[in-house]
Every structure is written in structure tokens, then in C-alpha cells.
N, C-alpha and C. Protein backbone atom coordinates (compact mmCIF):
# COMPACT_ATOMS: atom_id res chain seq x y z
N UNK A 1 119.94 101.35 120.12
CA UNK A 1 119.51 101.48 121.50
C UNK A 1 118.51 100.38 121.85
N UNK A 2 118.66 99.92 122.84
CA UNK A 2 117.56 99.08 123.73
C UNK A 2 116.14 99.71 123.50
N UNK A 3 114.99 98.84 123.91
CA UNK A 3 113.79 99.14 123.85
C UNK A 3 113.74 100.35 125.44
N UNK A 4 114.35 99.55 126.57
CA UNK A 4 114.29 100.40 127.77
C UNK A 4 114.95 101.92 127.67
N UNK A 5 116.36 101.71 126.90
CA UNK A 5 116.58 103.18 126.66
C UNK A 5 116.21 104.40 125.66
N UNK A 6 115.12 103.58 124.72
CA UNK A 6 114.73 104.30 123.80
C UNK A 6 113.36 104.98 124.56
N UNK A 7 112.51 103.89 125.37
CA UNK A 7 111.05 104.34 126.06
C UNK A 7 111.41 105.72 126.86
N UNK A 8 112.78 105.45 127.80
CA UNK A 8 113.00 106.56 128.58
C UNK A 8 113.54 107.90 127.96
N UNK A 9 114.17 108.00 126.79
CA UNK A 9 114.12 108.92 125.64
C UNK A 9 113.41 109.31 125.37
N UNK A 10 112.05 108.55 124.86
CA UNK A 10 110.67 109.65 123.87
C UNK A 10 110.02 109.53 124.66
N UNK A 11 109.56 109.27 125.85
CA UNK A 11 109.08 109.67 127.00
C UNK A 11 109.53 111.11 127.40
N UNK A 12 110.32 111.74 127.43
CA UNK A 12 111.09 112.79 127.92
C UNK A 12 110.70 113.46 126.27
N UNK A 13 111.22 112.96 125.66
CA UNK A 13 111.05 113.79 124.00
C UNK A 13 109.50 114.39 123.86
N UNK A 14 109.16 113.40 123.96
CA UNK A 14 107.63 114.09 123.80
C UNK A 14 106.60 114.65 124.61
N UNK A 15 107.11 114.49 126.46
CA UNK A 15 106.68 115.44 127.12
C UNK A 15 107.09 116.84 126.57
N UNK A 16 108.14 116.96 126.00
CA UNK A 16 109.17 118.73 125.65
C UNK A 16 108.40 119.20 124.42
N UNK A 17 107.27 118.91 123.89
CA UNK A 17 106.38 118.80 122.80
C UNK A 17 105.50 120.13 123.79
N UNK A 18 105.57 120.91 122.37
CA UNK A 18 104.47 122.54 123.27
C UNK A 18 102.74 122.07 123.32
N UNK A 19 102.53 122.27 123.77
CA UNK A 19 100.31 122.32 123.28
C UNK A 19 100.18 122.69 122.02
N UNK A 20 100.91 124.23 121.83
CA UNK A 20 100.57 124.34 120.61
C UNK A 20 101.03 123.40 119.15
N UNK A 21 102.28 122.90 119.48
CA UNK A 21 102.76 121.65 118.45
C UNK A 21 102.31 120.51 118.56
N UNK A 22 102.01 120.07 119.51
CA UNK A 22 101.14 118.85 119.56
C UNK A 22 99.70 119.05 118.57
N UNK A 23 98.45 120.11 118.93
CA UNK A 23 98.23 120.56 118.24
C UNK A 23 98.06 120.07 116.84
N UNK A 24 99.53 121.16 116.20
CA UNK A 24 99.81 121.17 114.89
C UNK A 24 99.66 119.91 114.20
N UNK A 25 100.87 118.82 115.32
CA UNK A 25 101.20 117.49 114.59
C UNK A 25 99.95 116.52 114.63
N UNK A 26 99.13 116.59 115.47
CA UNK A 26 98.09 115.63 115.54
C UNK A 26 97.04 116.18 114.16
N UNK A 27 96.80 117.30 113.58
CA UNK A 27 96.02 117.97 112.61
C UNK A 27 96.59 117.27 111.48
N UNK A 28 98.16 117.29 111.25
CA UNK A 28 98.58 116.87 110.07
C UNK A 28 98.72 115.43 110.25
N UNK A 29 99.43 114.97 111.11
CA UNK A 29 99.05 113.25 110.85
C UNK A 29 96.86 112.96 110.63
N UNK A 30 96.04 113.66 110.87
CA UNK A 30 95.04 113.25 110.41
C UNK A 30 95.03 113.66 109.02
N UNK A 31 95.80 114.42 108.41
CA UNK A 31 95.68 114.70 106.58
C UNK A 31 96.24 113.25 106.39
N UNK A 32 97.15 113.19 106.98
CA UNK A 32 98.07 111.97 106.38
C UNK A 32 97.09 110.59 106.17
N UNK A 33 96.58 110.25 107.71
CA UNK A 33 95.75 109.27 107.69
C UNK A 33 94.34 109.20 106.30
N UNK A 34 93.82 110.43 105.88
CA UNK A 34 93.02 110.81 105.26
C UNK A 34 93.18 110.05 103.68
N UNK A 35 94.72 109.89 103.44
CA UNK A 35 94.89 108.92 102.14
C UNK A 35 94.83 107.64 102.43
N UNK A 36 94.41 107.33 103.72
CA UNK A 36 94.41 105.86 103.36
C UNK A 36 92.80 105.50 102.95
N UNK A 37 92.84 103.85 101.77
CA UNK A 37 91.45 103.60 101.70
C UNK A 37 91.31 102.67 102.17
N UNK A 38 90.50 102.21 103.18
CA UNK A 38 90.32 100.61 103.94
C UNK A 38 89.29 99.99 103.43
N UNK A 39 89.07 99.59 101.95
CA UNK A 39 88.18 98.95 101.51
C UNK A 39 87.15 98.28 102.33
N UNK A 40 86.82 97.40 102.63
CA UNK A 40 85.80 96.87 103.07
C UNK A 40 85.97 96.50 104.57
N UNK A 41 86.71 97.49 105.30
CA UNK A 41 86.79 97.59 107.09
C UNK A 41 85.67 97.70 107.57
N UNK A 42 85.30 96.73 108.26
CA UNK A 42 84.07 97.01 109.24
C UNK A 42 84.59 97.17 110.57
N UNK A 43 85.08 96.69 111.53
CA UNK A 43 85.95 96.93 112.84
C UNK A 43 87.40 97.65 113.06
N UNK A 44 87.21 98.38 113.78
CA UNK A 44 88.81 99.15 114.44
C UNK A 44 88.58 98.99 116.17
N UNK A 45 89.80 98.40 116.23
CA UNK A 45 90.60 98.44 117.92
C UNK A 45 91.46 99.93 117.90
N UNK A 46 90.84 100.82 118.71
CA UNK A 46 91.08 102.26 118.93
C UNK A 46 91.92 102.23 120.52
N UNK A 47 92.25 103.44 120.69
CA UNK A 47 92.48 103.14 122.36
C UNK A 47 92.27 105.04 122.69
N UNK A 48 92.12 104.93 124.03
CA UNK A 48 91.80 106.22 124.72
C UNK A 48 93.39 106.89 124.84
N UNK A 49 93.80 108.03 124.56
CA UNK A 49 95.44 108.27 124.24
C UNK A 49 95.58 108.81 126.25
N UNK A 50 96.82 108.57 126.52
CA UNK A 50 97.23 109.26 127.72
C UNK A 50 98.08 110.46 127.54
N UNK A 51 98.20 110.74 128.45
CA UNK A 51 98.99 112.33 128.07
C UNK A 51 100.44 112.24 127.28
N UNK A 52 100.32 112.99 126.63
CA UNK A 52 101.78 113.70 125.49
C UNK A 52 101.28 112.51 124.19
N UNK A 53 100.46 111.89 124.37
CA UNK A 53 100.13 110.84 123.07
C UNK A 53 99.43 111.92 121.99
N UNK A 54 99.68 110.79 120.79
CA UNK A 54 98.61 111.93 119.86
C UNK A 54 96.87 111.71 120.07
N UNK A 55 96.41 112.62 119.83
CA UNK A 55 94.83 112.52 119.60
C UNK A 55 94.55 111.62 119.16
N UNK A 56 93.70 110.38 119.65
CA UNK A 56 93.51 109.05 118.99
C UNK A 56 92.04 109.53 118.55
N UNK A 57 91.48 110.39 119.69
CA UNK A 57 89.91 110.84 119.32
C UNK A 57 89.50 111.20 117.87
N UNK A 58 90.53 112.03 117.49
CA UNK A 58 90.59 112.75 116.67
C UNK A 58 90.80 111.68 115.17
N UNK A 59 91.38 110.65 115.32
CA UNK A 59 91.41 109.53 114.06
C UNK A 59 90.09 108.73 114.59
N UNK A 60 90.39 108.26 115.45
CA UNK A 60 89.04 107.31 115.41
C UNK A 60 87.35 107.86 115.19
N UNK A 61 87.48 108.89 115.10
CA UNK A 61 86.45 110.01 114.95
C UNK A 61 86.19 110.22 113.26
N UNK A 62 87.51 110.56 113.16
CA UNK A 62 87.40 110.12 111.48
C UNK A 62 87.07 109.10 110.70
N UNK A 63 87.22 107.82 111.12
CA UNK A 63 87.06 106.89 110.78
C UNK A 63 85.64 106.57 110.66
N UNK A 64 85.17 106.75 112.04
CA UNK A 64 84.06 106.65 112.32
C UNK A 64 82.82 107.29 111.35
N UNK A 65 83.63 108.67 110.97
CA UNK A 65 82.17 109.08 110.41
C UNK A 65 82.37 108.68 108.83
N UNK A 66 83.85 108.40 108.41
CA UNK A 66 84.05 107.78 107.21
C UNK A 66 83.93 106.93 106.70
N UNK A 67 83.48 105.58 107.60
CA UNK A 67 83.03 104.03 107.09
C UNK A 67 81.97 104.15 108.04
N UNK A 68 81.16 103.67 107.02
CA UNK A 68 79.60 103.71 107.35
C UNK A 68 79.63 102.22 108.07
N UNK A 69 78.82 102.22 109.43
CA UNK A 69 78.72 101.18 110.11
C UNK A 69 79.72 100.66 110.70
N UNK A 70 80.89 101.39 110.68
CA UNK A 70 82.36 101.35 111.71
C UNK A 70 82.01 100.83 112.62
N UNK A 71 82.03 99.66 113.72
CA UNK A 71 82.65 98.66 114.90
C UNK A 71 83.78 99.19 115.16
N UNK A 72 83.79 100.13 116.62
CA UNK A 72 84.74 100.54 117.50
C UNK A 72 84.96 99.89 118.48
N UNK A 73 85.98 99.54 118.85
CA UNK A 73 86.41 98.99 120.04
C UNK A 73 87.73 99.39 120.82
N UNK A 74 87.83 99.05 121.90
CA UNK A 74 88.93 100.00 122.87
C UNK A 74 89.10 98.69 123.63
N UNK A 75 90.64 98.43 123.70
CA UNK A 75 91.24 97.37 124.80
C UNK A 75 90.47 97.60 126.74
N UNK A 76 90.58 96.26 127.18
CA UNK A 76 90.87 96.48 128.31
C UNK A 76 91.82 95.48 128.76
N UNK A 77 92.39 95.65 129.64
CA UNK A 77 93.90 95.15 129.94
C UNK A 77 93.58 94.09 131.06
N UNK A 78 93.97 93.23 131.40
CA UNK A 78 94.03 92.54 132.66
C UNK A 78 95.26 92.13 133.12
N UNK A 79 96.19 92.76 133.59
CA UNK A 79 97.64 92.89 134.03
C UNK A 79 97.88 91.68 134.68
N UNK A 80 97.25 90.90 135.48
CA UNK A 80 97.72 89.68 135.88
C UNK A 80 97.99 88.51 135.52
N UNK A 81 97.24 88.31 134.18
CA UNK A 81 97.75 87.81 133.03
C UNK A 81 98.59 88.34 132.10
N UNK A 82 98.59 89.79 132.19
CA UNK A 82 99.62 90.51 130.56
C UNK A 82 98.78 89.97 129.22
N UNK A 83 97.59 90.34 129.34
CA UNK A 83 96.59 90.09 128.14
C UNK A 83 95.87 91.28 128.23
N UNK A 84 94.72 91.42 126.96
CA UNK A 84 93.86 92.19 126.66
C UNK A 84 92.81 92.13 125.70
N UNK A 85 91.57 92.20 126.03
CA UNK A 85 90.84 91.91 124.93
C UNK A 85 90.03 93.02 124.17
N UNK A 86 89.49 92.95 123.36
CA UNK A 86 88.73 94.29 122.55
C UNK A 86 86.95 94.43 123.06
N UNK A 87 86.45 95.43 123.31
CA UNK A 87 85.10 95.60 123.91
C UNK A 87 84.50 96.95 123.10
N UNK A 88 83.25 96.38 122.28
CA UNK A 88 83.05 97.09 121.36
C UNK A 88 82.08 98.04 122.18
N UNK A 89 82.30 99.58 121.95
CA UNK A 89 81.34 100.62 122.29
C UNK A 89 80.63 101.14 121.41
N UNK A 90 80.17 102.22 122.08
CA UNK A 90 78.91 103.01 121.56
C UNK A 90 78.88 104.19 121.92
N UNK A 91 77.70 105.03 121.76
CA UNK A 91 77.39 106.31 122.51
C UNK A 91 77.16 106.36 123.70
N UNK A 92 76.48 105.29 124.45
CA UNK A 92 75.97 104.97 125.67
C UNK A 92 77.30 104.76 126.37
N UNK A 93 78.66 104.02 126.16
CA UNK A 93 79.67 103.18 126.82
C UNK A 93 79.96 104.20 128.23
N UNK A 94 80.21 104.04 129.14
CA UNK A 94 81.09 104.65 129.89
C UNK A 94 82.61 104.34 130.30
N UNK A 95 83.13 105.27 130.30
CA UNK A 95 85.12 104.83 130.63
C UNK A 95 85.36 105.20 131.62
N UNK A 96 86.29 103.99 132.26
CA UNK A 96 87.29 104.79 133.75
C UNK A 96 88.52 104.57 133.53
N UNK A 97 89.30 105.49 134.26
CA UNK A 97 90.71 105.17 134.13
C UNK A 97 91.05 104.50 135.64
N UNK A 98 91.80 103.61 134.74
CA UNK A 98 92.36 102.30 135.98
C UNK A 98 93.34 102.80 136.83
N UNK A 99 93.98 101.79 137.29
CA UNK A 99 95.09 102.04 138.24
C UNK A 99 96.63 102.67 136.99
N UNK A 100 96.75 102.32 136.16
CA UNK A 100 97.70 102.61 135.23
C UNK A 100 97.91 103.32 134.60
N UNK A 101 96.80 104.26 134.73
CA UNK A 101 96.22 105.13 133.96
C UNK A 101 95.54 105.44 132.81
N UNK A 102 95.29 104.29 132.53
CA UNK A 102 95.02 103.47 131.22
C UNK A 102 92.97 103.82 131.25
N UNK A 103 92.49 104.26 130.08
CA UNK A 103 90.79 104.32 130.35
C UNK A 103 90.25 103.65 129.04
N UNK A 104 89.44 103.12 130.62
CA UNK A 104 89.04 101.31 129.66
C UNK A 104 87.54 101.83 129.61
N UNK A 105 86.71 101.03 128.80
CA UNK A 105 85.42 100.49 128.82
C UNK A 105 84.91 99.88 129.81
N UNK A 106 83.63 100.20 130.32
CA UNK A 106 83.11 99.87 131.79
C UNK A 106 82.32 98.64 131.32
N UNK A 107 81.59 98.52 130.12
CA UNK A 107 80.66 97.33 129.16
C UNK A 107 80.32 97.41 128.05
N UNK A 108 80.64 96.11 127.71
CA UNK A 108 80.39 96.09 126.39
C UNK A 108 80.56 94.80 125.90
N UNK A 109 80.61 94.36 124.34
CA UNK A 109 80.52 92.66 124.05
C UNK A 109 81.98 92.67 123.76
N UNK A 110 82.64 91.78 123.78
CA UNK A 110 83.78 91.65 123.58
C UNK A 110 83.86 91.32 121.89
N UNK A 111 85.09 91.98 121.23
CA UNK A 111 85.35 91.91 119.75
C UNK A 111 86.54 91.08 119.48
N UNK A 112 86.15 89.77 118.77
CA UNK A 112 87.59 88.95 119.19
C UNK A 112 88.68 89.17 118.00
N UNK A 113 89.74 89.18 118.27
CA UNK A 113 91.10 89.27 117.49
C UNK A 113 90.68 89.12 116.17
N UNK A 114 90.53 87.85 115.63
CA UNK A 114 90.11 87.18 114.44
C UNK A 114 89.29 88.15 113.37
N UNK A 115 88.17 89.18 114.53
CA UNK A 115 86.92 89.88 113.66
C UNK A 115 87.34 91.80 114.11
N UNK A 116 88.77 91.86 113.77
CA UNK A 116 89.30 93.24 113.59
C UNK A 116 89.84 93.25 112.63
N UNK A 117 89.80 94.56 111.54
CA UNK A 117 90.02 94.74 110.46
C UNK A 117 91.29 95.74 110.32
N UNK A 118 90.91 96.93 111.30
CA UNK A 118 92.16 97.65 111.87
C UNK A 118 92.64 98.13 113.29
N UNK A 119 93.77 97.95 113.28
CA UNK A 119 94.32 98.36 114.88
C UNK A 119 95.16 99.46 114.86
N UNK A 120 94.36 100.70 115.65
CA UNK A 120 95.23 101.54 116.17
C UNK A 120 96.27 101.25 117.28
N UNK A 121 97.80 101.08 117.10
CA UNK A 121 98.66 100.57 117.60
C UNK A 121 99.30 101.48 118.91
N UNK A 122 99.07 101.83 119.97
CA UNK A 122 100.31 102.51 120.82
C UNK A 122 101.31 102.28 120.66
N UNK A 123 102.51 103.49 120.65
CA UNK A 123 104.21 103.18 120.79
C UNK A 123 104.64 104.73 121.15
N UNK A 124 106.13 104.41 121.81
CA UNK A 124 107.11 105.38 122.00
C UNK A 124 107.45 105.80 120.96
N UNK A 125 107.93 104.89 119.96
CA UNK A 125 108.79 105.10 119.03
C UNK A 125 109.08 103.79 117.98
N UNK A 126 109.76 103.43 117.45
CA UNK A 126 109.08 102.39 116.24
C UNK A 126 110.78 102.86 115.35
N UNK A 127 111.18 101.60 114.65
CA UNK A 127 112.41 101.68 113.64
C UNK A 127 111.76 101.87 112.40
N UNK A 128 112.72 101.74 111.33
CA UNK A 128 112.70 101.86 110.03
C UNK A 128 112.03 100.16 109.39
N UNK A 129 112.15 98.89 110.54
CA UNK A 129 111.87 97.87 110.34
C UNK A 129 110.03 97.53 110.13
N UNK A 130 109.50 98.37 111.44
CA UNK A 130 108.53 98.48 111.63
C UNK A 130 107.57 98.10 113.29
N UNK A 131 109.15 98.02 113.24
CA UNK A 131 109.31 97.40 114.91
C UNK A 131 109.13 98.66 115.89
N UNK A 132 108.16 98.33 117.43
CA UNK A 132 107.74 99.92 118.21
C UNK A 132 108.28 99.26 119.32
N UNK A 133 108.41 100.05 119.98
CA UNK A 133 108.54 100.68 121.47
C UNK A 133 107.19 100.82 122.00
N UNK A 134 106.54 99.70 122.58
CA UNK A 134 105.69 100.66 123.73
C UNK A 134 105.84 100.60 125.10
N UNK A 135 104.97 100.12 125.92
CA UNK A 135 105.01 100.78 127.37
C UNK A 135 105.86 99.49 128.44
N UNK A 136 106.19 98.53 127.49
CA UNK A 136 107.10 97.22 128.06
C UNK A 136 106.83 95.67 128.20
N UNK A 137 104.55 95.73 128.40
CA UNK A 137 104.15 94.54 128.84
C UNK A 137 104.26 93.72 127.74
N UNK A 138 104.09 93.96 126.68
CA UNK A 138 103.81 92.77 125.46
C UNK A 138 102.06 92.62 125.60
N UNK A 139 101.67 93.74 126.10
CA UNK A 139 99.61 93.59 125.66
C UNK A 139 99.73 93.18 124.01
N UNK A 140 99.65 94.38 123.29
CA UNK A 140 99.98 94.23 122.10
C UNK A 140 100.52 93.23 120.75
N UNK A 141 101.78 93.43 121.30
CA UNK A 141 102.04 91.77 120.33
C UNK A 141 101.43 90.70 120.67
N UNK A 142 101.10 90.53 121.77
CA UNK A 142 100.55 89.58 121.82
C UNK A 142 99.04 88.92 121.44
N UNK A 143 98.09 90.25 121.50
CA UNK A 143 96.91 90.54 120.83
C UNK A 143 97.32 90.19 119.82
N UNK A 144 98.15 91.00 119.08
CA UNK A 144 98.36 91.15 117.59
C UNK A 144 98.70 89.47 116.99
N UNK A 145 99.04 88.92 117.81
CA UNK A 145 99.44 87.41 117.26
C UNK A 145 98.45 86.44 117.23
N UNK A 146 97.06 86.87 117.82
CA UNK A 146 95.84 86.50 117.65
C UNK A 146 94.86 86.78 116.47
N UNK A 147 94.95 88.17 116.15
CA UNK A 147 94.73 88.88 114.84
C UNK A 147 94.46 87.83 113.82
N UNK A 148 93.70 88.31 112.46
CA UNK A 148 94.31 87.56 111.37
C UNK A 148 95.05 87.93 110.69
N UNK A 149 95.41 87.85 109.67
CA UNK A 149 96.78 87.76 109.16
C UNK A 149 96.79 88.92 107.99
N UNK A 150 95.55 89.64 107.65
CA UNK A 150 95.48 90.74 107.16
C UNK A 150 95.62 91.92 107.54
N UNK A 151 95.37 91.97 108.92
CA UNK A 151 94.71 93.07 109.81
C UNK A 151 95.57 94.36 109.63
N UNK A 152 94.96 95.39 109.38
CA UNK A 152 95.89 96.55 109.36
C UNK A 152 96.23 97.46 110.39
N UNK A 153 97.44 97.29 110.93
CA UNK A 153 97.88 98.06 111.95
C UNK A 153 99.25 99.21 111.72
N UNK A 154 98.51 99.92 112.58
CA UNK A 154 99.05 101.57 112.33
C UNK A 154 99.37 102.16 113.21
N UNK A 155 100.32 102.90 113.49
CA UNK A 155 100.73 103.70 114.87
C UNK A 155 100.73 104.93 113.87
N UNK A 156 100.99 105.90 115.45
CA UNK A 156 100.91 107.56 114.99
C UNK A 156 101.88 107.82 115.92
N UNK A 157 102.75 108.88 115.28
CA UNK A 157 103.76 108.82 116.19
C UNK A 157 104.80 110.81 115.64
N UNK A 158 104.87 111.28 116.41
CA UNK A 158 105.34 112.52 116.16
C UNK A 158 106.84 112.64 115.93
N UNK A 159 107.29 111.41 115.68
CA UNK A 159 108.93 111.35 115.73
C UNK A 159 109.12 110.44 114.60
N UNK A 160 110.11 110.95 113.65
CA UNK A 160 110.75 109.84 112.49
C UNK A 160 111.13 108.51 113.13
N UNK A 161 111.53 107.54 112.15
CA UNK A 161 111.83 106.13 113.06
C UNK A 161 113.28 105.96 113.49
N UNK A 162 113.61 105.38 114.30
CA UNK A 162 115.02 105.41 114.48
C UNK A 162 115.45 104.36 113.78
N UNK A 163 116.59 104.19 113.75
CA UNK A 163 117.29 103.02 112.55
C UNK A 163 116.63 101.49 112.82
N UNK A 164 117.06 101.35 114.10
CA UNK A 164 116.94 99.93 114.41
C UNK A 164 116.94 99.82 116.08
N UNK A 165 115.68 99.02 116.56
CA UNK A 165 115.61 98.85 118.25
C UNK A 165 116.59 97.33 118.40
N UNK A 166 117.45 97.79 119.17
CA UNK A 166 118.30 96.37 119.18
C UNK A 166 118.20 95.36 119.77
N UNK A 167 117.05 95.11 120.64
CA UNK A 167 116.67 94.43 120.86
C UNK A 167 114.88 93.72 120.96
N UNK A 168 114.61 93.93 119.60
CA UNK A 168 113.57 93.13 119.22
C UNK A 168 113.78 91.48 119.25
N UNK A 169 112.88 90.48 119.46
CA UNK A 169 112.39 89.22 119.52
C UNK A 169 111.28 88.89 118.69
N UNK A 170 111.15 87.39 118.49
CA UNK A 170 110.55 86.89 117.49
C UNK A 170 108.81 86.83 118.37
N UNK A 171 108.70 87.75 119.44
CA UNK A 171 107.25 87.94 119.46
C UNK A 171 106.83 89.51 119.11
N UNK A 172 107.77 89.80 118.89
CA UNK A 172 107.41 91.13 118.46
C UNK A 172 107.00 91.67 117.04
N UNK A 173 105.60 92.04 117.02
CA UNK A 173 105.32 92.51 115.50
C UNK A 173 104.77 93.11 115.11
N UNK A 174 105.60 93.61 114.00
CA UNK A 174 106.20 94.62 113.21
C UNK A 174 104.28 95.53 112.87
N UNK A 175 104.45 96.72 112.93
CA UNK A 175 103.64 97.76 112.03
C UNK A 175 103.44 97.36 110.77
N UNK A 176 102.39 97.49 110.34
CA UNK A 176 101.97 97.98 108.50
C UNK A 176 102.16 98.97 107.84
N UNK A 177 101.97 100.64 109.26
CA UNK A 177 102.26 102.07 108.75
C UNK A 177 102.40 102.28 110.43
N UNK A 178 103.04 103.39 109.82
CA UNK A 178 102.93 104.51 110.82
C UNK A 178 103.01 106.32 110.51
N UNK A 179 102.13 106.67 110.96
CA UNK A 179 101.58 108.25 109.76
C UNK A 179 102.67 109.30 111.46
N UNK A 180 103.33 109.89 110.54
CA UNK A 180 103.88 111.04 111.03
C UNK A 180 103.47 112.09 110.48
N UNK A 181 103.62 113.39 111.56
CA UNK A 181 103.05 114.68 110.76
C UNK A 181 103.64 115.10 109.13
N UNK A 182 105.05 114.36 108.95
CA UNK A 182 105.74 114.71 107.75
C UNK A 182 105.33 113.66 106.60
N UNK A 183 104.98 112.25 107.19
CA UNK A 183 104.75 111.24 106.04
C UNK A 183 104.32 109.96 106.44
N UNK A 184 103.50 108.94 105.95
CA UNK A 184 103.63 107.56 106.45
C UNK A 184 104.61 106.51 105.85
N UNK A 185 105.00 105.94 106.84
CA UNK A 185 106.15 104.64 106.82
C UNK A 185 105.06 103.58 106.47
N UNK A 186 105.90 102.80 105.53
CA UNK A 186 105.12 101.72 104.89
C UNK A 186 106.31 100.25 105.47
N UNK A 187 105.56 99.46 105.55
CA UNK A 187 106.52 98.50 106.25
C UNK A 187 106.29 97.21 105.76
């Protein structure tokens, strides 16, 4: 399947997701996440989840209280370019949600590509390759191609992978993991 007909699939798939299973699956993908060890991570690019997403609060929360001196940061988008950069918060930060629905950081210093250690990744859905589905712009890969070349990136995702998105391109790139409530994909 296409990237367009797969988005409009788990879009629909995972609105049909109860409260109470959402729930469930966001509890166990945080066991899952719980085996990973990120040796010497000082920064994570997190993002604020929109509805039917999993609890991002709920990992980045973990993280947070699990690496001592954790650097959080949360995208903000600038659509007229199709870019995004990382803006590190705090306790103090305040968030709004934009026109997209998207809730950004109101201030903060900017965290550049190069000095992130891990990225919490958004997607619909994601193959067996390691390749995702997200919301269409290319924010993402394209960040991600700024990155360095270690950086560990991870999606969460309540659905196994499908075989293969058939139409991936050579800007598109690929996951490291992705933790489902049943297991993480290694890629």
C-alpha cells in the first residue's frame, strides 16, 4: 500500500481503539521501553501526542526521571518552509496548540540536530523495513537527516508493521525501534 492509503487506514484504525485499550497499550509499550539502556544520553526530541496517539507524556516522563540531567526538547514546526527545529524546555515552558493542531513550545533555546541523542519519532504506521508513515510533510526526515549519525530514534506505535510501504524514497529514514505493546522492532 501507498503511504496515502496506509495514513487513511490507521487513522481510522486507531481512532476504533477503546480508552480503555489505549490505556492498556500505552502501560505496556512503557514496560517495553523500560529495557532499553541509553548509555550516556543526555538530550531527547519528545513531542506533545495528539489525539488517538500513544502517551508520549508518559515515556518522556520516564526518561526524564531515569537519566539524570535529561535535555528535553519538543519540535516546533514552521510549515512554510516544511522544517522544524528542537526547543529545549523546562518546568516553567508554556505550550499552545497551533493552527494544526500540533502543541508547540512558546520559548525556549533552540537544541540543534547534531546535539540530540534520542528522538521520539511520530508515525501512522511503519514496515518491517523500518520505514513510517506519518502525517505527509517530510518535518521529520528531514530533521532526521540533520541528526548525527548515531542518534537513536524510536516510534511507538499500537499496530504490528506492515510488510512493506510501497512507496518509500531515498529521503526517507528508516527507525532504529519501534516498541509495540507486544514487542520492539529492531531495524
Amino acid at each position: 500500500m501507498t503511504k496515502k492509503e496506509l495514513r487513511i487506514l490507521y487513522k481510522e484504525k486507531r481512532a476504533a481503539i477503546s480508552s480503555k485499550d489505549r490505556l492498556k497499550f500505552d502501560d505496556l509499550m512503557l514496560i517495553q521501553l523500560q529495557q532499553f539502556y541509553f548509555g550516556n544520553a543526555q538530550t531527547l526530541l519528545t513531542y506533545w501526542q495528539m489525539e488517538h496517539e500513544p502517551n508520549m507524556h508518559l515515556y518522556t516522563n520516564y526518561l526524564e526521571y531515569s537519566i539524570y540531567n535529561l535535555q528535553t526538547a519538543y519540535p516546533v514546526a514552521d510549515f512554510k518552509n516544511e522544517t522544524m527545529k528542537a526547543i529545549l524546555v523546562d518546568d516553567t515552558t508554556t505550550f499552545e496548540t497551533n493552527n494544526y493542531g500540533i502543541t508547540e513550545p512558546q520559548q525556549g533555546a533552540e537544541l540543534l540536530p547534531t546535539e540530540i541523542d534520542i528522538v521520539f519519532v511520530p508515525l501512522l504506521i511503519y514496515d518491517k523495513q523500518g520505514y513510517r508513515v506519518g502525517y505527509g510533510k517530510g518535518f521529520y526526515d528531514k530533521f532526521l537527516n540533520q541528526c548525527k549519525e548515531n542518534v537513536i530514534t524510536i516510534g511507538f506505535n499500537y499496530f504490528e508493521p506492515v510488510e512493506k510501504i510501497n512507496d518509500t524514497n531515498e529521503f526517507d529514514i528508516p527507525l532504529n525501534y519501534c516498541i509495540t505493546p507486544q514487542k520492539i522492532y529492531e531495524f
